[in-house]
Protein backbone atom coordinates (compact mmCIF):
# COMPACT_ATOMS: atom_id res chain seq x y z
CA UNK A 1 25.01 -14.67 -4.60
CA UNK A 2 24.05 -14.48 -0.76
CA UNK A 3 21.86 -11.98 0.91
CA UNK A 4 24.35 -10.08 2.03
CA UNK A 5 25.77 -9.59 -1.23
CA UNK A 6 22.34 -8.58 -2.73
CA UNK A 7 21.69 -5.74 0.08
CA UNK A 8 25.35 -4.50 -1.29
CA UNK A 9 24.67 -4.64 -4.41
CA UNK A 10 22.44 -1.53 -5.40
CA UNK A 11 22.49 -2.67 -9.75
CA UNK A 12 21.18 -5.99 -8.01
CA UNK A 13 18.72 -3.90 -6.06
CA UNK A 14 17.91 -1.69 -8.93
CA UNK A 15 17.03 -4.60 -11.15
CA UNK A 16 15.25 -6.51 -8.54
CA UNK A 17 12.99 -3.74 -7.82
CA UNK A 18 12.32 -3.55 -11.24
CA UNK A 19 11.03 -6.98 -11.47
CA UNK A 20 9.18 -6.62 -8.53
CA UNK A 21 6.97 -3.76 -9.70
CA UNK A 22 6.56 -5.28 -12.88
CA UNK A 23 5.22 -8.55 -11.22
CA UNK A 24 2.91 -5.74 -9.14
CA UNK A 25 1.45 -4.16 -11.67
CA UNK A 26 0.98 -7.29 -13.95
CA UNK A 27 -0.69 -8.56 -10.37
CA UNK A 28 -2.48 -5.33 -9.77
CA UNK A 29 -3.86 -5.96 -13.91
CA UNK A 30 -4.63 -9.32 -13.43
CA UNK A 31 -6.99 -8.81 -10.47
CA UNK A 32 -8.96 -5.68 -12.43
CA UNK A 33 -7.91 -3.14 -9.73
CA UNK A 34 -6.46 -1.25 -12.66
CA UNK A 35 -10.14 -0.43 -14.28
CA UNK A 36 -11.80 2.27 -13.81
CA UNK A 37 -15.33 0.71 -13.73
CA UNK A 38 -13.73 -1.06 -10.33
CA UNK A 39 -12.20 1.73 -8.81
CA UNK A 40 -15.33 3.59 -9.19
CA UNK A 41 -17.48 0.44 -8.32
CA UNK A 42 -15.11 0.13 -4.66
CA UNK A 43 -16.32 3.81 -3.55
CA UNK A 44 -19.30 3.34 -4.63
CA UNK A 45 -19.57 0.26 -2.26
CA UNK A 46 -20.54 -1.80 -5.03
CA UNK A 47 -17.58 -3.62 -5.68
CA UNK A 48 -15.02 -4.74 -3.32
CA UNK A 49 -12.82 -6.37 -5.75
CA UNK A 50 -9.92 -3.76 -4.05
CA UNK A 51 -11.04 -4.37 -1.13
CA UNK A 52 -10.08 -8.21 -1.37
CA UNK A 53 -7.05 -7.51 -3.01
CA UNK A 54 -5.76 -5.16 -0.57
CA UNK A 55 -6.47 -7.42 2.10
CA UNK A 56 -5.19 -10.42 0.59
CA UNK A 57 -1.66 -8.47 -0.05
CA UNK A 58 -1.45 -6.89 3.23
CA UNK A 59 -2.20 -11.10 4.81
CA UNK A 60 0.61 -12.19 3.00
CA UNK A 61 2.59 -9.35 3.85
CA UNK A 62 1.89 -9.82 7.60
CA UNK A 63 2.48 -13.54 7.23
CA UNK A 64 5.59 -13.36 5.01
CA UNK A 65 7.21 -10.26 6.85
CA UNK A 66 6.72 -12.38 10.47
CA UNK A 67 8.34 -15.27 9.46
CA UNK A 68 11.48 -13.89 7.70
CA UNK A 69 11.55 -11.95 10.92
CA UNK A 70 11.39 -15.01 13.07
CA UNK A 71 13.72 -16.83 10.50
CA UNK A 72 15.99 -13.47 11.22
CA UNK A 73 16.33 -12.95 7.98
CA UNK A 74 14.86 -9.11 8.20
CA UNK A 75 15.02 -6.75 10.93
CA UNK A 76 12.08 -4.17 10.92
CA UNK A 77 12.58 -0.62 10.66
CA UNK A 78 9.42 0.80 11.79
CA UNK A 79 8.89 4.55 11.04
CA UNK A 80 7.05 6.22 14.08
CA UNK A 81 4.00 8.29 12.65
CA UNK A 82 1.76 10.89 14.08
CA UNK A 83 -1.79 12.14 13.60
CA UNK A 84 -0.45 15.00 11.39
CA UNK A 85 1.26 12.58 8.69
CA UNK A 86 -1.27 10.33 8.51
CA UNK A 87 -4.43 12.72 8.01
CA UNK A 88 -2.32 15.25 5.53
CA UNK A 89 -1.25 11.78 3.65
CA UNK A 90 -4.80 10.81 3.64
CA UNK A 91 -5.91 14.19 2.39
CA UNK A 92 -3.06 14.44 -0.07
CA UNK A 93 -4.18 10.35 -1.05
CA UNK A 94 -7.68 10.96 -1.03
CA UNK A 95 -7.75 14.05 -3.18
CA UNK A 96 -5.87 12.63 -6.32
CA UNK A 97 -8.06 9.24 -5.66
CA UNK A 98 -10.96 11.08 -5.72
CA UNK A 99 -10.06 13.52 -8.62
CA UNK A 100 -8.31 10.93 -11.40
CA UNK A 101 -9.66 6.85 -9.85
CA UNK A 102 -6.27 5.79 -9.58
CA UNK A 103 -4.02 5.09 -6.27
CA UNK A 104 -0.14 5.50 -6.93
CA UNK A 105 0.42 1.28 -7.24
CA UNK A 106 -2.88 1.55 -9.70
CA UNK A 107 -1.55 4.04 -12.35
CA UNK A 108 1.88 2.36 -12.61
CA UNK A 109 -0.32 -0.55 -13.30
CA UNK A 110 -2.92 0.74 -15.62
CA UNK A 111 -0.23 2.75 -17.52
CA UNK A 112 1.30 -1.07 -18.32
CA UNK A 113 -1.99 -1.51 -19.50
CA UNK A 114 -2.41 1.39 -22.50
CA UNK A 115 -4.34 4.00 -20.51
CA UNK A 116 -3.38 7.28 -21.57
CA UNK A 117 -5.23 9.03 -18.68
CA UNK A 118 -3.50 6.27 -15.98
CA UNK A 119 -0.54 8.12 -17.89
CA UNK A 120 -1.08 11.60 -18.00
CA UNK A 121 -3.56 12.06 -15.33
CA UNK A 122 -1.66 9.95 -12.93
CA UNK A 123 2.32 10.22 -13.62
CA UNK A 124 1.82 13.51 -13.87
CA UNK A 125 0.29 14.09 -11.25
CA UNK A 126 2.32 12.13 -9.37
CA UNK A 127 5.23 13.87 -10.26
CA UNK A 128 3.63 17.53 -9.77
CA UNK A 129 2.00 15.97 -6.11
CA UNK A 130 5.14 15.20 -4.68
CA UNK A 131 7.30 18.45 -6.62
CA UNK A 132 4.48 20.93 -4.58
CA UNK A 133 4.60 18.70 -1.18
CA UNK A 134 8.72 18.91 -1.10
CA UNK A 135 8.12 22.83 -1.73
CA UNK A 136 5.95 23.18 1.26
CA UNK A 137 7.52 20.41 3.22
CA UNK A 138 9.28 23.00 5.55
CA UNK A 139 6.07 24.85 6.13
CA UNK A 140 4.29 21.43 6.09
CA UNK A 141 6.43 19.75 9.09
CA UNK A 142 5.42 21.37 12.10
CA UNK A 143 1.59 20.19 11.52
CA UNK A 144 3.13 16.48 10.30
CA UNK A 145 4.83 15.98 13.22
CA UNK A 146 1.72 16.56 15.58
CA UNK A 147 0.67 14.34 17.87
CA UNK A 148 3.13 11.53 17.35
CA UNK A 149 1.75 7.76 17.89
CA UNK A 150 2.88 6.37 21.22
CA UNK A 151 2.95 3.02 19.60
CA UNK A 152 4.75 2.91 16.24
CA UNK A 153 3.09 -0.95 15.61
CA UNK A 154 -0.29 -2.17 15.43
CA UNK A 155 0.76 -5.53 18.25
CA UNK A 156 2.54 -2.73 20.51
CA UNK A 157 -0.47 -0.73 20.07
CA UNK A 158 -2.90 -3.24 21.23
CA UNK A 159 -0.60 -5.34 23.30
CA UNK A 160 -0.74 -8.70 21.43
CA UNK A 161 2.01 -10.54 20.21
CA UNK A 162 1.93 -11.32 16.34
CA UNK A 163 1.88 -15.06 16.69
CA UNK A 164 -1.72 -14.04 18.31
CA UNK A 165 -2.84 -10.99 15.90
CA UNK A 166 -2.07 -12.93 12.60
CA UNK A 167 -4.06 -16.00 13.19
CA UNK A 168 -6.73 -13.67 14.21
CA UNK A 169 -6.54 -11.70 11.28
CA UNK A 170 -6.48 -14.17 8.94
CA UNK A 171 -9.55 -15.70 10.55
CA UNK A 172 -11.21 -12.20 10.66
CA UNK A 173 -10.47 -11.62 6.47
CA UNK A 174 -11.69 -15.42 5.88
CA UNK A 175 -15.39 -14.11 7.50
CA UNK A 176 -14.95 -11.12 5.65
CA UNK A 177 -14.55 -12.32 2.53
CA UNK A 178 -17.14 -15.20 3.43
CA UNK A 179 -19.45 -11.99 4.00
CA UNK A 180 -18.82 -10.16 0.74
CA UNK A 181 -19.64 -12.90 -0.88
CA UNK A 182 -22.96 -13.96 0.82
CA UNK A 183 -23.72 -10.50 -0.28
CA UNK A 184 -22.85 -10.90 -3.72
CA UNK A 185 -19.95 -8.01 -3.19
């Protein structure tokens, strides 16, 4: 079976996706980001175990996503944001962080794990989160649209190209990490 024939394929899809988020959240598991005591321990500033995580997913990402690109094997579809969507999804992020310890990716995970709170706190939440934002979504939009961003990508934004900005990152997260650790984070 050939790319093309996957994209086509939505059972295909359906089942890879499936794996996918299992492999996640066993991931997400594996690396503790699913515990509480970590969560807490990240905003606290204590422990930057997410931190490191996040970053490490978001360098392969970047590394992965350029070279399938170059390889023209994906085409991006970048979604242009705005000031609006991005501080109303950090509210609407920050509040059920704050409130339960769990980000969307974490629950999934820590309900694979047993916790009941992961799955009552969190799914439902989930569920009741984005049931209230599609009922105010009409009122919602003229205040998410605001302000678009001019650039819709971080290399447009700054003006280098990402065979500059990824080398650069990856050195930047190396010192970072090289940091946390000096400091026993």
């Amino acid at each position: 079976m050939n790319v093309t024939d996957i994209r086509r394929n939505k059972r295909v899809q359906l089942i890879l996706g499936l794996l996918m988020g299992i492999v996640f959240g066993f991931l997400l598991q594996k690396a503790s980001v699913t515990e509480y005591d970590v969560i807490l321990g990240q905003l606290l500033l204590s422990d930057f175990t997410v931190v490191k995580v996040m970053f490490s997913a978001v360098l392969v990402g970047m590394i992965g996503l350029y070279l399938l690109n170059r390889a023209g094997r994906i085409t991006y579809h970048v979604t242009e944001g705005s000031v609006g969507t991005t501080v109303i999804g950090g509210l609407i992020f920050g509040i059920g962080f704050a409130l339960l310890g769990y980000c969307p990716g974490t629950v999934a995970g820590a309900i694979g794990s047993g916790w009941l709170d992961a799955l009552f706190g969190g799914a439902v939440g989930i569920v009741i989160g984005a049931g209230l934002f599609a009922t105010f979504y009409p009122r919602l939009k003229p205040l998410l649209s605001c302000r678009p961003f001019k650039e819709p990508t971080l290399y447009e934004l700054i003006r280098v190209k990402p065979a500059i900005l990824i080398p650069l990152y990856c050195i930047g997260i190396v010192i970072l990490f090289f940091l946390l650790e000096m400091a026993g984070l």
